[in-house]
Protein backbone atom coordinates (compact mmCIF):
# COMPACT_ATOMS: atom_id res chain seq x y z
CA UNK A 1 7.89 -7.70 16.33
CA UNK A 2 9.93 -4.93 14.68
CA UNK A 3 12.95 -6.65 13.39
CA UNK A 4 11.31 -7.49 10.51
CA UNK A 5 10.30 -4.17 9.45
CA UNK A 6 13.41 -2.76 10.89
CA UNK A 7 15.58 -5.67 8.13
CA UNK A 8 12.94 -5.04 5.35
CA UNK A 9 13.35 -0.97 5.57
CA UNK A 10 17.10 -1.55 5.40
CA UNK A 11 17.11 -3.39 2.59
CA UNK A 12 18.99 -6.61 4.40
CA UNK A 13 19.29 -9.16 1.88
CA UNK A 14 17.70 -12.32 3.77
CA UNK A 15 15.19 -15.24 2.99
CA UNK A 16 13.13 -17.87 5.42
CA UNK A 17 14.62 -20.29 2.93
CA UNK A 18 13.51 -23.92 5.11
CA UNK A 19 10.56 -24.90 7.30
CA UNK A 20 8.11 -21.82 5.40
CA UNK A 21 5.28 -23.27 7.34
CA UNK A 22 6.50 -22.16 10.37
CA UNK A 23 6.72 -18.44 9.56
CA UNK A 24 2.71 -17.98 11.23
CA UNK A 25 4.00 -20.04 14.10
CA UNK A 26 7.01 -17.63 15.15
CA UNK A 27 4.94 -14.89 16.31
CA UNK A 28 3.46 -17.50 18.79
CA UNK A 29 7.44 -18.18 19.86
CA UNK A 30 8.67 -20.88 21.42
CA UNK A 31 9.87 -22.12 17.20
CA UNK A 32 12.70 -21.16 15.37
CA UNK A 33 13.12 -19.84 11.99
CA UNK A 34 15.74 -20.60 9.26
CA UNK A 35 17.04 -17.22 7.65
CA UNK A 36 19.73 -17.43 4.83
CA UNK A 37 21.26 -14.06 4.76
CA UNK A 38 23.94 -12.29 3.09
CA UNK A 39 27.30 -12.46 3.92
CA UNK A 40 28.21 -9.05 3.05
CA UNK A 41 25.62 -7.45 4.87
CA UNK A 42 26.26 -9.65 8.58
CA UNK A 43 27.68 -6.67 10.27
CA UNK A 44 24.85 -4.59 9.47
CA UNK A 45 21.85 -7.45 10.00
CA UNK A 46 23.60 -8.24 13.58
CA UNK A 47 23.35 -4.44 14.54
CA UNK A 48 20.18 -4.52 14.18
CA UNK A 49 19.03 -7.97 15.68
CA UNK A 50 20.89 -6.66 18.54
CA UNK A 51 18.94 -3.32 18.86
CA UNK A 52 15.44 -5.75 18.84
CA UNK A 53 17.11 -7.54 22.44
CA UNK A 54 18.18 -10.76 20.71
CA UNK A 55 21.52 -12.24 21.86
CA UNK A 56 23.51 -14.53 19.74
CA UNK A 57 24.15 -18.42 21.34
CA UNK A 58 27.24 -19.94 20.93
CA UNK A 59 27.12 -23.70 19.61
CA UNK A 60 30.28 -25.83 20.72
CA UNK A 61 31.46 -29.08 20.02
CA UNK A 62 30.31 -31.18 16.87
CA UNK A 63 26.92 -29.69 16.80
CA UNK A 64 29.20 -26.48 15.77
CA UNK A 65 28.93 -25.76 12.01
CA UNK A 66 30.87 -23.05 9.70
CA UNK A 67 28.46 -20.28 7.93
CA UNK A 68 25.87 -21.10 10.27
CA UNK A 69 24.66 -18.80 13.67
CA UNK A 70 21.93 -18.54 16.40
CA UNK A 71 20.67 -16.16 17.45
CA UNK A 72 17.72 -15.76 20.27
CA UNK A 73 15.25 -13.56 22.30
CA UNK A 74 13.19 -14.19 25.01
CA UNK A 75 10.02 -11.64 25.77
CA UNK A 76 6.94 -12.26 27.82
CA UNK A 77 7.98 -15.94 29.16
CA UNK A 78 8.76 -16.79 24.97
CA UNK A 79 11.38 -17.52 22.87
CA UNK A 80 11.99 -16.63 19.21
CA UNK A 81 15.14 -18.33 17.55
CA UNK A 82 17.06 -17.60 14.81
CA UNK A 83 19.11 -19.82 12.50
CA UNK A 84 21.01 -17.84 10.47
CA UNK A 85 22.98 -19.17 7.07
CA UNK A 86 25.20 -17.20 6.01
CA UNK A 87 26.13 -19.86 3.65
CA UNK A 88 23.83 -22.07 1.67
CA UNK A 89 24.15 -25.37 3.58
CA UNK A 90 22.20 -28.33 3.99
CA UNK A 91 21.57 -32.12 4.75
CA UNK A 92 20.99 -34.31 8.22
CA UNK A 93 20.58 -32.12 11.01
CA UNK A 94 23.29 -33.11 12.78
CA UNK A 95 25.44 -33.09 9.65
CA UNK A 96 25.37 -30.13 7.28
CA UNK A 97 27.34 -31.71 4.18
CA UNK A 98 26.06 -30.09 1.50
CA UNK A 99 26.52 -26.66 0.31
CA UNK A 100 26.06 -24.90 -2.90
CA UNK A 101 26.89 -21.69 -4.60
CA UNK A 102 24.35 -19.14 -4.92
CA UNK A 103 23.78 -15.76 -6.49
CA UNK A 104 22.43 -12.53 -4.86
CA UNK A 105 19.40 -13.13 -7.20
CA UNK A 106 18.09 -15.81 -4.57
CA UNK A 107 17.29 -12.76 -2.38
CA UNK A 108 14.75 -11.35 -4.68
CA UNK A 109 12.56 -14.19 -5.21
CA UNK A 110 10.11 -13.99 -2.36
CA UNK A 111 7.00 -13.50 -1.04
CA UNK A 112 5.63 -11.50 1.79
CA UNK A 113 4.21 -13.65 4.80
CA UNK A 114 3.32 -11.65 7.77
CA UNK A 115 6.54 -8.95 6.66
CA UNK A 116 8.59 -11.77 6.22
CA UNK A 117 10.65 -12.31 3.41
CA UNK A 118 9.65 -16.27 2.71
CA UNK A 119 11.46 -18.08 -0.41
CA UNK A 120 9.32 -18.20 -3.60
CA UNK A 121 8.84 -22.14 -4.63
């Protein structure tokens, strides 16, 4: 799967920042990932989810929540998901209530797990 390479090589500023253990498991599909990403650089990171045939879902209702986006792709009968933060928000799953401030440094303190920036501990 290119778009990981294709994010990496243009220096998008994103981190698999919950659920690291299912990084392995998203080549497999059919599992999501969490991606915080930065804000500035949305335009840029959608243009090029895009180009790798994902599509972006559209969440309605209460399950709707501000700074957060999904985006999917389905290839040989599989499905690879995207949560994408564009804020850092947390709590219940149904109820994001929590979000903090971060700095740009949070981007740079990762590791590598199959190309895939993964949030240091």
């Amino acid at each position: 799967m290119n778009i990981f390479n294709d994010l990496n090589f243009s220096n998008i500023q994103y981190i698999v920042w919950k659920d690291i253990y299912k990084v392995c498991d998203y080549f497999e599909g059919n599992t999501e990932l969490d991606l915080l990403v930065d804000f500035d650089q949305k335009d840029k990171f959608e243009e090029i989810i895009f180009n790798n045939c994902f599509i972006s879902l559209k969440v309605n209702g209460f399950l709707e929540k501000k700074g957060i986006e999904h985006y999917i792709k389905y290839s040989n009968g599989k499905y690879f998901h995207l949560h994408v933060y564009y804020k850092l928000i947390t709590g219940n799953h149904f109820v994001k209530d929590h979000e903090f401030a971060y700095d740009k440094s949070l981007f740079s303190n990762y590791t590598l797990h199959n190309n895939i920036k993964v949030a240091s501990k």
